[in-house]
N, C-alpha and C. Protein backbone atom coordinates (compact mmCIF):
# COMPACT_ATOMS: atom_id res chain seq x y z
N UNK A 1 -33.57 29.30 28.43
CA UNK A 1 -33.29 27.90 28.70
C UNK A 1 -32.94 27.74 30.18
N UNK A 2 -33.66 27.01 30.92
CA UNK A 2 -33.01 26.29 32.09
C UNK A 2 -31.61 25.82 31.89
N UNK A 3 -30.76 26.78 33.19
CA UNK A 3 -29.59 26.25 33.40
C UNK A 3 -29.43 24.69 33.83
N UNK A 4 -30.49 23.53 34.48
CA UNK A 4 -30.19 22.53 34.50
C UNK A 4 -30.36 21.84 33.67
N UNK A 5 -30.94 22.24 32.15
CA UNK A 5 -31.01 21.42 31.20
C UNK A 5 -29.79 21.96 30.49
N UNK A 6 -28.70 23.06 30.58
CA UNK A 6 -27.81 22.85 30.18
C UNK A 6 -26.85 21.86 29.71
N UNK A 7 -26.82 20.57 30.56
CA UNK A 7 -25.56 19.52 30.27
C UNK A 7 -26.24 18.60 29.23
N UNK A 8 -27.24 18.86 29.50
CA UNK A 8 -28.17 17.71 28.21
C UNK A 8 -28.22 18.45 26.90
N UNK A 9 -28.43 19.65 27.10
CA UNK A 9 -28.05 20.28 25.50
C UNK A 9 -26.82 19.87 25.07
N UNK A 10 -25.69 20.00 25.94
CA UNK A 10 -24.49 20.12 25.61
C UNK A 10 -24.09 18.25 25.34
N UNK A 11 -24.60 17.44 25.68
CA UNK A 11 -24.81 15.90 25.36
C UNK A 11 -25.12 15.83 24.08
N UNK A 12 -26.16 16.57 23.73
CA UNK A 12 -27.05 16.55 22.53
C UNK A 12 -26.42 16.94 21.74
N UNK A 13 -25.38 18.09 21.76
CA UNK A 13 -24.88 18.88 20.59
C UNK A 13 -23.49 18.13 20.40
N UNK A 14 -22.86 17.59 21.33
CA UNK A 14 -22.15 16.01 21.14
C UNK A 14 -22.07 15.45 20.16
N UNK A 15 -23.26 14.93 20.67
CA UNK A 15 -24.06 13.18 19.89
C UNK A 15 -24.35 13.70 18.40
N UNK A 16 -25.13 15.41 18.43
CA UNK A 16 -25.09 15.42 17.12
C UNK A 16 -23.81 15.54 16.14
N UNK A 17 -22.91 15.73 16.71
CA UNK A 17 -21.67 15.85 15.66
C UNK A 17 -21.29 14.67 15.69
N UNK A 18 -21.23 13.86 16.16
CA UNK A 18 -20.82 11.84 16.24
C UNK A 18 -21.79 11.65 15.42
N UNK A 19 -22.65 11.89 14.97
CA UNK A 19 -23.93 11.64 13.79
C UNK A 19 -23.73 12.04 13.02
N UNK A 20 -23.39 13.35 13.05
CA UNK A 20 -23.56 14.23 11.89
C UNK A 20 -25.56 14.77 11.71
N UNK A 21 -25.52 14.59 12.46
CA UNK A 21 -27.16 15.21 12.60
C UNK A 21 -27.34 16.85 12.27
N UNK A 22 -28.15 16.89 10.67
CA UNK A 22 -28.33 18.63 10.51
C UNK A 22 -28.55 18.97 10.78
N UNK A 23 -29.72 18.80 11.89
CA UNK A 23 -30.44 19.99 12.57
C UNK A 23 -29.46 20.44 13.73
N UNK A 24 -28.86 19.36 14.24
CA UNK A 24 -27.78 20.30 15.47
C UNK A 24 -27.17 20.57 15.18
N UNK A 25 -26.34 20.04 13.61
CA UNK A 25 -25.34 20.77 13.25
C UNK A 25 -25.47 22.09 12.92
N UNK A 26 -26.53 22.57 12.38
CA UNK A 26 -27.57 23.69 12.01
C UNK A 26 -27.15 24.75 12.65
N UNK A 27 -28.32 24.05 14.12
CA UNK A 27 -28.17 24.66 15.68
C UNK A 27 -26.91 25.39 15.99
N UNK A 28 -25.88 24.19 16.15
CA UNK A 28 -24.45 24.48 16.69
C UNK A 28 -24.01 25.90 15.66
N UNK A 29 -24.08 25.92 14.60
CA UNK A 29 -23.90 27.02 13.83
C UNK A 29 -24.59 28.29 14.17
N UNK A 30 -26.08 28.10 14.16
CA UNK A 30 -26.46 29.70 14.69
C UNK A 30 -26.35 29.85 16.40
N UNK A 31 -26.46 28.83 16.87
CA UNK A 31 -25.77 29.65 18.72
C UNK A 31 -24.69 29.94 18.72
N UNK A 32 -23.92 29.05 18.21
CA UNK A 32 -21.82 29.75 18.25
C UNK A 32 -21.32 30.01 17.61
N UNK A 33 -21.67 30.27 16.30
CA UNK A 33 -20.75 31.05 15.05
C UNK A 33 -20.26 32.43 15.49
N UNK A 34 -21.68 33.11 15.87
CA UNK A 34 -21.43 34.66 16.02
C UNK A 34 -20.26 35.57 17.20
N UNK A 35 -20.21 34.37 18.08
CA UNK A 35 -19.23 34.47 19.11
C UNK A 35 -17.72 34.10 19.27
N UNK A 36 -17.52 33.23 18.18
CA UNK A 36 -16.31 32.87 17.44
C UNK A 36 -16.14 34.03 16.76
N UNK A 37 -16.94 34.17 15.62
CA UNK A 37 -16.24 35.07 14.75
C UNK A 37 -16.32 36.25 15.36
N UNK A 38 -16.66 36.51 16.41
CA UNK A 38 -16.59 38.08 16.67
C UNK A 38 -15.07 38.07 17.41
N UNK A 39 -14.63 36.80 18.69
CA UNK A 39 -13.47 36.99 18.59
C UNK A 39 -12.06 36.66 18.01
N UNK A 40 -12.66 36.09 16.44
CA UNK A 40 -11.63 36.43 15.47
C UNK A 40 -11.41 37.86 14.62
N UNK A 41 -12.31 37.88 14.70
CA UNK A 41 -12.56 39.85 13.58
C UNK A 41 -11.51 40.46 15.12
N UNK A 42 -12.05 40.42 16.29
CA UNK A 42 -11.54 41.56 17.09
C UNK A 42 -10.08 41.30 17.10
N UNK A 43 -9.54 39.86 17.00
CA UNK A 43 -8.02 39.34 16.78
C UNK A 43 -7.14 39.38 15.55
N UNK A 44 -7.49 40.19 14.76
CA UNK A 44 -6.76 40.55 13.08
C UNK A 44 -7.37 39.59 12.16
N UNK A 45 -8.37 39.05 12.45
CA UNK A 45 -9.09 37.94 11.60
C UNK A 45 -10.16 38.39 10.52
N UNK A 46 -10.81 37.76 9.64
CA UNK A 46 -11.25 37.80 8.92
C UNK A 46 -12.87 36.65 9.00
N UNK A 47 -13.83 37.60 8.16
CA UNK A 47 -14.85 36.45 7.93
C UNK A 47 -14.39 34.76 7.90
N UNK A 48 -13.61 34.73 6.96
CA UNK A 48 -13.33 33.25 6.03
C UNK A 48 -12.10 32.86 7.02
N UNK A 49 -11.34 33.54 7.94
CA UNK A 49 -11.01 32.81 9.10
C UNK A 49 -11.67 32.30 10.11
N UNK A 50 -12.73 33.58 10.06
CA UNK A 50 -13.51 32.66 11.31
C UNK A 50 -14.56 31.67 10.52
N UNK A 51 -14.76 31.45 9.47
CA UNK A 51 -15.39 30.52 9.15
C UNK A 51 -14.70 28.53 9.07
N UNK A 52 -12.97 28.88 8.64
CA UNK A 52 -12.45 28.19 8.81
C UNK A 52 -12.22 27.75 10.00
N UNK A 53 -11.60 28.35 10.86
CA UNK A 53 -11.36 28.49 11.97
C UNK A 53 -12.64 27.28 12.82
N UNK A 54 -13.81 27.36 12.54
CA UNK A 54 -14.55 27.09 13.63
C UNK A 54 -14.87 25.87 12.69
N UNK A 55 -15.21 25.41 11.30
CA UNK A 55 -15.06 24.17 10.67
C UNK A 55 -14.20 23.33 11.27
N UNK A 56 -13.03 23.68 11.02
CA UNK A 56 -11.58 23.00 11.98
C UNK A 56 -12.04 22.93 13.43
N UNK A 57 -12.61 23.77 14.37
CA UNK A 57 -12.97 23.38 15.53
C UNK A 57 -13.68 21.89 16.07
N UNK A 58 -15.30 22.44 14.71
CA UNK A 58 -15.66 21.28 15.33
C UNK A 58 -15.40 19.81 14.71
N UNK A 59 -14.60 19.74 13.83
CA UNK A 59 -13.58 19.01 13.17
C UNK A 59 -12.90 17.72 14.13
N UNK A 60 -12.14 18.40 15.08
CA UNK A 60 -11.07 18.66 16.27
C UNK A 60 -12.22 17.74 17.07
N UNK A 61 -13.43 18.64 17.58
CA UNK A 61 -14.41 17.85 18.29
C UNK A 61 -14.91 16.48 18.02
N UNK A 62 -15.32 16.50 17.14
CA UNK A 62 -15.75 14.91 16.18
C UNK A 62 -15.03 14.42 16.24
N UNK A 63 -13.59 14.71 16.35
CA UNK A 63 -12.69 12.93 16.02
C UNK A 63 -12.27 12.95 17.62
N UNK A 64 -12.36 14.21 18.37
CA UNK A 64 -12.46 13.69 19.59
C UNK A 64 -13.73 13.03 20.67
N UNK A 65 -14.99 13.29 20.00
CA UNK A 65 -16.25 12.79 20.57
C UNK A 65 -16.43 11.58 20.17
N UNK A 66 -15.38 10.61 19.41
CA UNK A 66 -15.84 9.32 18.50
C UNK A 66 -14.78 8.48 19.98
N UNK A 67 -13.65 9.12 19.96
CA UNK A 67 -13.07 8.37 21.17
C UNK A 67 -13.91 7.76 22.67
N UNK A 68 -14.15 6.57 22.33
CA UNK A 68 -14.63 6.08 23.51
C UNK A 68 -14.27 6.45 25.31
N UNK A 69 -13.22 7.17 25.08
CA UNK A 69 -12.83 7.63 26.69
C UNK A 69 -13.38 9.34 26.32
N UNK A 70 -13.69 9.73 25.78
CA UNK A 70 -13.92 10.85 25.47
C UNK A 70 -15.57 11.46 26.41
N UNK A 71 -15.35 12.64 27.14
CA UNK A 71 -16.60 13.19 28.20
C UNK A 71 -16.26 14.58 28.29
N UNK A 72 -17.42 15.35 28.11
CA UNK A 72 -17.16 16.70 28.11
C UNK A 72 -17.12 16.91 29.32
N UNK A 73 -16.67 18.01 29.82
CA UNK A 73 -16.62 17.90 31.48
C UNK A 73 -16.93 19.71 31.78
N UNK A 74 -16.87 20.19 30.35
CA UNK A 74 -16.93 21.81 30.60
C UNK A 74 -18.77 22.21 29.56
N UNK A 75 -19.25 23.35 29.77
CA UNK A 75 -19.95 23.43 28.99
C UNK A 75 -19.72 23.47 26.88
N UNK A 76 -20.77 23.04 26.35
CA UNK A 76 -20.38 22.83 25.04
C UNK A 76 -19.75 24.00 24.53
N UNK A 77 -19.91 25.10 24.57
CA UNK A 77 -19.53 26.35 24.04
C UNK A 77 -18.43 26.59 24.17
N UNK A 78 -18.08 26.61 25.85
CA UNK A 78 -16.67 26.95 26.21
C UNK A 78 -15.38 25.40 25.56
N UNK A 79 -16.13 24.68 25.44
CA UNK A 79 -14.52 23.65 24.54
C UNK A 79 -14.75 24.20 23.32
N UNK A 80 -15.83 24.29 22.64
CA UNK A 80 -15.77 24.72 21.59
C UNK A 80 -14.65 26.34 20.99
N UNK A 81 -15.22 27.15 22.37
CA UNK A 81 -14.33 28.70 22.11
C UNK A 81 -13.08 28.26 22.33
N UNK A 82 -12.77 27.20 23.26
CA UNK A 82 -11.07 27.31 23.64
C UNK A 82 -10.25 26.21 22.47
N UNK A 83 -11.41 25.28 21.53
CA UNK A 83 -10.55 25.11 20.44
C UNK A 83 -10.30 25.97 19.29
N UNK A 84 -11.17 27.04 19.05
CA UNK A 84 -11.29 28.03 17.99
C UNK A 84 -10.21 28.87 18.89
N UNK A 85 -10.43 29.29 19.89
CA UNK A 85 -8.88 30.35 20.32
C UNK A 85 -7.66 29.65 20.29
N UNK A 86 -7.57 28.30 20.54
CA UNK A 86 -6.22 27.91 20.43
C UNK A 86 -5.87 27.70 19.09
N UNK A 87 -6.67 27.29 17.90
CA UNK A 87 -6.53 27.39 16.42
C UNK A 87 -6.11 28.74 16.25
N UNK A 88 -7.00 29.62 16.62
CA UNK A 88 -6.98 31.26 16.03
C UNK A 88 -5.22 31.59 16.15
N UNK A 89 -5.21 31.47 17.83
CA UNK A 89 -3.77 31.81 18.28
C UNK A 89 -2.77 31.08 17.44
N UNK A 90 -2.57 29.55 17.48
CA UNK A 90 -1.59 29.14 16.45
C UNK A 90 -1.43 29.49 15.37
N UNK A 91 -2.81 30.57 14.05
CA UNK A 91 -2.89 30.76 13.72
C UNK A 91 -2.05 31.99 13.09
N UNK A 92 -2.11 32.40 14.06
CA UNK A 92 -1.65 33.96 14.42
C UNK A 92 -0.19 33.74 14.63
N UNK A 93 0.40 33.09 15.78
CA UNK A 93 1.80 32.94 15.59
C UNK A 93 2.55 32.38 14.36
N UNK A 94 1.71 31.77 13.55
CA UNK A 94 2.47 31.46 12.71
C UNK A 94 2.40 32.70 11.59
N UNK A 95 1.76 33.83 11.14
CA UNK A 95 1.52 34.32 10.53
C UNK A 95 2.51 35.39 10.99
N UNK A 96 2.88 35.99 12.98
CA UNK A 96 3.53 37.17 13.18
C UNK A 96 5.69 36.49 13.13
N UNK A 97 5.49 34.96 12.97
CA UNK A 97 6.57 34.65 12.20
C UNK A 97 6.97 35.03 10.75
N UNK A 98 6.03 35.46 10.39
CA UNK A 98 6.29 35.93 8.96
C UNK A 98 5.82 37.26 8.67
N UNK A 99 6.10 38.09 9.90
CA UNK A 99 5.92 39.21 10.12
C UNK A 99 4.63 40.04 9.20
N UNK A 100 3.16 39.49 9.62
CA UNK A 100 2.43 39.99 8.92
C UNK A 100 0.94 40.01 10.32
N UNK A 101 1.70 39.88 11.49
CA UNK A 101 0.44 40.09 12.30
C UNK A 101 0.90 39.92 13.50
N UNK A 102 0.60 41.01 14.76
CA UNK A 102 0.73 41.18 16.09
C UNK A 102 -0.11 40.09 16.87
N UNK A 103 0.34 39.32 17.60
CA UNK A 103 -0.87 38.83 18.59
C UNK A 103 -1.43 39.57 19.59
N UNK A 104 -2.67 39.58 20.15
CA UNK A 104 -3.18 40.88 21.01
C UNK A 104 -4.13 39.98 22.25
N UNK A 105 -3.96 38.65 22.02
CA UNK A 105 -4.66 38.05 23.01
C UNK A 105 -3.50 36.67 23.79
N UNK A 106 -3.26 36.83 24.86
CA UNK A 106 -2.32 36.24 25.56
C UNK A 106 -3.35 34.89 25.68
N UNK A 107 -2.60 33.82 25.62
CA UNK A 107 -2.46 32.15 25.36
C UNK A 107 -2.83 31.85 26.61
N UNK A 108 -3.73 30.73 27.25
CA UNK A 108 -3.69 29.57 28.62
C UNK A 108 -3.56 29.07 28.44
N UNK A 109 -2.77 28.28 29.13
CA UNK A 109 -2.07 26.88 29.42
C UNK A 109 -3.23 25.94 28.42
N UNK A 110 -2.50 24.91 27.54
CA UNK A 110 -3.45 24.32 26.79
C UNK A 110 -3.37 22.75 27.11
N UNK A 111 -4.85 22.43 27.30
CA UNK A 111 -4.74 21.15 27.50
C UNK A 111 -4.18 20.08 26.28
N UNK A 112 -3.30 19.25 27.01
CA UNK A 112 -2.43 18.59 26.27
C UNK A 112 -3.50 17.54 25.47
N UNK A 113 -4.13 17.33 25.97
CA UNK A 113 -5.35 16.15 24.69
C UNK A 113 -5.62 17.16 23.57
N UNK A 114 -5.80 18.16 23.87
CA UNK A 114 -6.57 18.93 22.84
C UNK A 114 -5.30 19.87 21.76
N UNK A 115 -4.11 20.08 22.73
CA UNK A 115 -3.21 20.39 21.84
C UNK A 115 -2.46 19.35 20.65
N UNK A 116 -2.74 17.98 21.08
CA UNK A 116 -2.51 17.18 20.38
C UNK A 116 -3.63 16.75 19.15
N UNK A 117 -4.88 16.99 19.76
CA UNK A 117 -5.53 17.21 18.49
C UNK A 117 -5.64 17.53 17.76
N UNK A 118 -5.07 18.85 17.78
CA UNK A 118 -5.34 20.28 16.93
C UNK A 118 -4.14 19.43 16.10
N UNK A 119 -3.05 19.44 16.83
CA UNK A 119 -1.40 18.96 15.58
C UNK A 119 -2.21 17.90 14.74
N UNK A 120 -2.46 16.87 15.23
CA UNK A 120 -3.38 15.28 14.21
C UNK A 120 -3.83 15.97 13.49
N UNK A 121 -5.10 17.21 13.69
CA UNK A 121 -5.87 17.25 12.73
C UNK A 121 -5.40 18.41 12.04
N UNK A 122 -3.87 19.01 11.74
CA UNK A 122 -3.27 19.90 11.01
C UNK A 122 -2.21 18.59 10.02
N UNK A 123 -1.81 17.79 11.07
CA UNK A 123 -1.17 16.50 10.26
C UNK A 123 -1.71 15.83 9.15
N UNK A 124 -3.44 15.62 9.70
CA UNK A 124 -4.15 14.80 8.56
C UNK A 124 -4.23 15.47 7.32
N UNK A 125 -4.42 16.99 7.50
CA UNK A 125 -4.52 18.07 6.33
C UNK A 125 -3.65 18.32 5.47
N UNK A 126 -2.30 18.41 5.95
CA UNK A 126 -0.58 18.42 5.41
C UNK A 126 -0.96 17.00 4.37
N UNK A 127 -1.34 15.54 5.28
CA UNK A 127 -1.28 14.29 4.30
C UNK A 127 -2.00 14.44 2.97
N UNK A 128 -3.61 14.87 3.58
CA UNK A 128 -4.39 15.01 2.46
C UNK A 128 -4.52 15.83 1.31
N UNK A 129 -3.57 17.41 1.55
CA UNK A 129 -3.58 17.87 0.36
C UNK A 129 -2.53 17.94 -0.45
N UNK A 130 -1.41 16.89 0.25
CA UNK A 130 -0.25 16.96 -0.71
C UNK A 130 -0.50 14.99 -1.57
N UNK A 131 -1.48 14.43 -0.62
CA UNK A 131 -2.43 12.88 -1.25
C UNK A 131 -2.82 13.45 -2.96
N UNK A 132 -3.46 14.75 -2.80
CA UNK A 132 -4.68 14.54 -3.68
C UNK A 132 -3.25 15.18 -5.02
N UNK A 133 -2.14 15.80 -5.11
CA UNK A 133 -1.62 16.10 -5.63
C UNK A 133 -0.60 14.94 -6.16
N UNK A 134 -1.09 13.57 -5.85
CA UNK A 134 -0.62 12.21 -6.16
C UNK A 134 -1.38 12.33 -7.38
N UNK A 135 -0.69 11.56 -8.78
CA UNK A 135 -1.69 11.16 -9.63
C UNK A 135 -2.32 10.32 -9.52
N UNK A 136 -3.57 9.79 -10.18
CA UNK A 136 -4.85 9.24 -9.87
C UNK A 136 -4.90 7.87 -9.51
N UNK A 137 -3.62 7.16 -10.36
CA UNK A 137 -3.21 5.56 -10.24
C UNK A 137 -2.66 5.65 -8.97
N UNK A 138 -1.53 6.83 -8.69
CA UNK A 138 -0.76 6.03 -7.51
C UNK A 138 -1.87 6.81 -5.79
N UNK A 139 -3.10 7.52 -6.65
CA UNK A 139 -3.89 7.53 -5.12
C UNK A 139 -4.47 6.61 -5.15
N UNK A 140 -5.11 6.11 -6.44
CA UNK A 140 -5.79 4.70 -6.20
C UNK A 140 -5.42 3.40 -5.65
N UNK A 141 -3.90 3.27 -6.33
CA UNK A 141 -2.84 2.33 -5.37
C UNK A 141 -2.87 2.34 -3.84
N UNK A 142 -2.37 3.48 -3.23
CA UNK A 142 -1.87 3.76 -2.04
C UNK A 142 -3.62 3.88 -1.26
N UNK A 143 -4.70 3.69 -1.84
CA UNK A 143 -6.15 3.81 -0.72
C UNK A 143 -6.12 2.32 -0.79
N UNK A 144 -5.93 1.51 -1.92
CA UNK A 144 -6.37 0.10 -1.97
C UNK A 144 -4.67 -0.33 -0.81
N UNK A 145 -4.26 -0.02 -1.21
CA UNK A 145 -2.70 -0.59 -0.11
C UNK A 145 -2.97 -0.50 1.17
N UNK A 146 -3.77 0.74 2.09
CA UNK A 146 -3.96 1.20 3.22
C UNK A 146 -5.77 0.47 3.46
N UNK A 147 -6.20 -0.20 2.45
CA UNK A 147 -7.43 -1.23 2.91
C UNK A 147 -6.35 -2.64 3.11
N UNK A 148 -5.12 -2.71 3.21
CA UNK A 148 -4.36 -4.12 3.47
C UNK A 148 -5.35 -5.25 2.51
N UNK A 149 -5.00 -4.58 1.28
CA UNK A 149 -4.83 -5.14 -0.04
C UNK A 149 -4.16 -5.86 -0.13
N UNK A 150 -3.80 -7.32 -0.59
CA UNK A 150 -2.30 -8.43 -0.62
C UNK A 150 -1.74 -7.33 -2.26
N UNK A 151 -0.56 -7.86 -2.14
CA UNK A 151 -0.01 -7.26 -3.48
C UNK A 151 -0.69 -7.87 -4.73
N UNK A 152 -0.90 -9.51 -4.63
CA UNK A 152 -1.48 -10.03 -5.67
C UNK A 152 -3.14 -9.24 -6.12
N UNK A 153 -4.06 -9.21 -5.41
CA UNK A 153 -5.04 -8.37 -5.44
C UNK A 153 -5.06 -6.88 -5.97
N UNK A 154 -3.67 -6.02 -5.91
CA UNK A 154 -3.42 -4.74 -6.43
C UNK A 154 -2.82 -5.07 -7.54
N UNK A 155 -2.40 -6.09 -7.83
CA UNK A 155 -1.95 -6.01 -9.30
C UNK A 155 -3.26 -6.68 -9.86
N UNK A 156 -4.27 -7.35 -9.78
CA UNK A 156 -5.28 -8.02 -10.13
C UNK A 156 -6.28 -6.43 -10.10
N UNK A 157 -6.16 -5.77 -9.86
CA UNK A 157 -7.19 -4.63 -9.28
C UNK A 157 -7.06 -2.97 -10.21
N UNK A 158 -5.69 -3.10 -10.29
CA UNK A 158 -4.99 -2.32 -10.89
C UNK A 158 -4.36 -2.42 -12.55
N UNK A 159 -3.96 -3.78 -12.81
CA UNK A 159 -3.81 -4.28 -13.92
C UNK A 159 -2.51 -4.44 -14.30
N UNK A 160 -1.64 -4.30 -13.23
CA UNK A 160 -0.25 -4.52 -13.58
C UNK A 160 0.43 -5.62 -13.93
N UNK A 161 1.09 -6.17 -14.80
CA UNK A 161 2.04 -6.96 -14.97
C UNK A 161 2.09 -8.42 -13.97
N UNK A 162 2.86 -7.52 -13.22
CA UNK A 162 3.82 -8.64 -12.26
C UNK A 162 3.89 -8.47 -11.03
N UNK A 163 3.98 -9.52 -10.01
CA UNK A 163 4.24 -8.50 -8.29
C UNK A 163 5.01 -7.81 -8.20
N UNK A 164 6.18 -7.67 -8.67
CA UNK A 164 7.28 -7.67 -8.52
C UNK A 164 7.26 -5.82 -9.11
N UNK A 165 6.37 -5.33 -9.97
CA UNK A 165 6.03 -4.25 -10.86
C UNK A 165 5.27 -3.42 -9.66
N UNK A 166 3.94 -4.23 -8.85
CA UNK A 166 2.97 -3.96 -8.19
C UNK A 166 4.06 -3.47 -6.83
N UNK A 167 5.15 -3.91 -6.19
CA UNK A 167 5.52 -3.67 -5.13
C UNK A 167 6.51 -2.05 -5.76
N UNK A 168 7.45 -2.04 -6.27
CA UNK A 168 7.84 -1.01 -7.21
C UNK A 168 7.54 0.00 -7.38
N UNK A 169 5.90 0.09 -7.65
CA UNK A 169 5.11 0.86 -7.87
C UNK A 169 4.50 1.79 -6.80
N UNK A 170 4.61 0.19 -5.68
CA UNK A 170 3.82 1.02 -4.39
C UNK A 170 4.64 1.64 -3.68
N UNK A 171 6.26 0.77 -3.83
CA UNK A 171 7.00 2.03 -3.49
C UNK A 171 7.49 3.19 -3.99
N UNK A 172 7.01 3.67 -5.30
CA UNK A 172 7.55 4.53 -6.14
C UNK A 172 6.31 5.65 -4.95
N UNK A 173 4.86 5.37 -5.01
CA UNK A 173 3.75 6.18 -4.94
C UNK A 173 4.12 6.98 -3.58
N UNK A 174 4.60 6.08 -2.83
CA UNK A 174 5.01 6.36 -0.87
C UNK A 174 5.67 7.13 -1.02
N UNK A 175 6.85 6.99 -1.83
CA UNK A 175 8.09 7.79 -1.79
C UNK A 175 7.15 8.89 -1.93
N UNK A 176 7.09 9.06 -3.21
CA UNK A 176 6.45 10.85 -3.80
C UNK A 176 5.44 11.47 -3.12
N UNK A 177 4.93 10.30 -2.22
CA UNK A 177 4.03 10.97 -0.95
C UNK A 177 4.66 11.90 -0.32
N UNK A 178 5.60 10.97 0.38
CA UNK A 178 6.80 11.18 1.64
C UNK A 178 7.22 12.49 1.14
N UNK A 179 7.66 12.64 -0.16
CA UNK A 179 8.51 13.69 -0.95
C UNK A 179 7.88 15.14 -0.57
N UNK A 180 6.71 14.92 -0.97
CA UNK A 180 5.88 15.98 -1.36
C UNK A 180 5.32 16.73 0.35
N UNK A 181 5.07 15.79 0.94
CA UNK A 181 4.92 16.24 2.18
C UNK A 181 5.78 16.55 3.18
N UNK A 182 7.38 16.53 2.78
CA UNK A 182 8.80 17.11 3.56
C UNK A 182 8.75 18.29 2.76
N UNK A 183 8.38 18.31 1.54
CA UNK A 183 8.59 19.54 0.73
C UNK A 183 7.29 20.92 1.04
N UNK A 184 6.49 20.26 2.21
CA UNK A 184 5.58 21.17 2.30
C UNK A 184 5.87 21.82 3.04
N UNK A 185 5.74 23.33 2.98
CA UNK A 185 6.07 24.42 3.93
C UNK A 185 5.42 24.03 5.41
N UNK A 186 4.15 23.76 5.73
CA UNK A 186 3.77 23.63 6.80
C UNK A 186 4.11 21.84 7.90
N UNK A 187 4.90 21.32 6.91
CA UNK A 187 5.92 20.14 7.31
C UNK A 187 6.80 20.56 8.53
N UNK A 188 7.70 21.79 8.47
CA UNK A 188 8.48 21.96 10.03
C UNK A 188 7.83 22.17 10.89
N UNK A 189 6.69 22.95 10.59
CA UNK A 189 5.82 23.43 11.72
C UNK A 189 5.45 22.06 12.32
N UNK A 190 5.05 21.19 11.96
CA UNK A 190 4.16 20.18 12.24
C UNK A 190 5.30 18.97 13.21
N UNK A 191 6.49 19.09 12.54
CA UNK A 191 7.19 17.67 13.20
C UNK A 191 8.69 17.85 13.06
């Protein structure tokens, strides 16, 4: 490949994750998988870390390529490796806190957009898998509540009684949200 068609690949492989386009998503998989996971295996890692690991990467990327101020400014590969090493590494410290793994690769200074990403998109994960451990009414409640549903409409929607039952309810569902997600181990880490 021509090095000056470099930045246009790296445009392209962008745009395809703001799409969701398979074939680059494809792409993006067989040019950079093998280079991720090789420096997770060499870092105490595993296949199914580095498989996670780089899902979560370009994860991280997508909700940062949807941001309208958002411009790559480095080649595609290298944001890509320095969000999979800064995952890997957080990864890792949290694991030699629980005394089950040495770190062997020293940390750079991390850019603060992207360190904040990584937390959002460990935050959204904490919400969503302690969400799905909501029962079925009060997830159905709390998605129609967060479309700014009127209360009258969730009790019309839902089949409850009374408003007065419908507000009750929605605060019963929040709470046991709230509950469940202080009660999650990866809750201190996070905030």
């Amino acid at each position: 490949m021509n090095t000056s068609d470099t930045p246009k690949v790296d445009t392209l492989f962008i745009n395809g994750l703001r799409t969701g386009d398979a074939v680059l998503l494809k792409e993006i998989y067989s040019r950079f998988f093998s280079g991720i996971k090789q420096m997770i295996q060499t870092n105490a890692g595993s296949l199914d870390d580095a498989k996670d690991i780089f899902q979560d990467a370009l994860m991280i990327i997508y909700r940062q390529a949807l941001r309208p101020d958002f411009t790559l400014t480095v080649a595609f590969y290298t944001y890509l490796y320095s969000v999979c090493r800064k995952l890997w590494l957080k990864q890792l410290r949290n694991r030699s806190t629980k005394g089950e793994v040495e770190i062997t690769e020293t940390m750079d200074i991390m850019e603060e957009g992207l360190l904040e990403a990584i937390t959002r998109n460990e935050q959204y994960k904490l919400y969503q898998d302690n969400f799905r451990k909501l029962g079925d009414d009060c997830q159905k409640l709390l998605r129609l509540f967060m479309e700014d549903r009127s209360v009258k409409e969730l009790m019309a929607l839902l089949g409850y009684s009374s408003e007065s039952y419908t507000k009750k309810r929605k605060f019963q569902c929040k709470e046991k949200l709230i509950s469940l997600i202080k009660e999650d181990s990866r809750y201190r880490d996070l905030y």
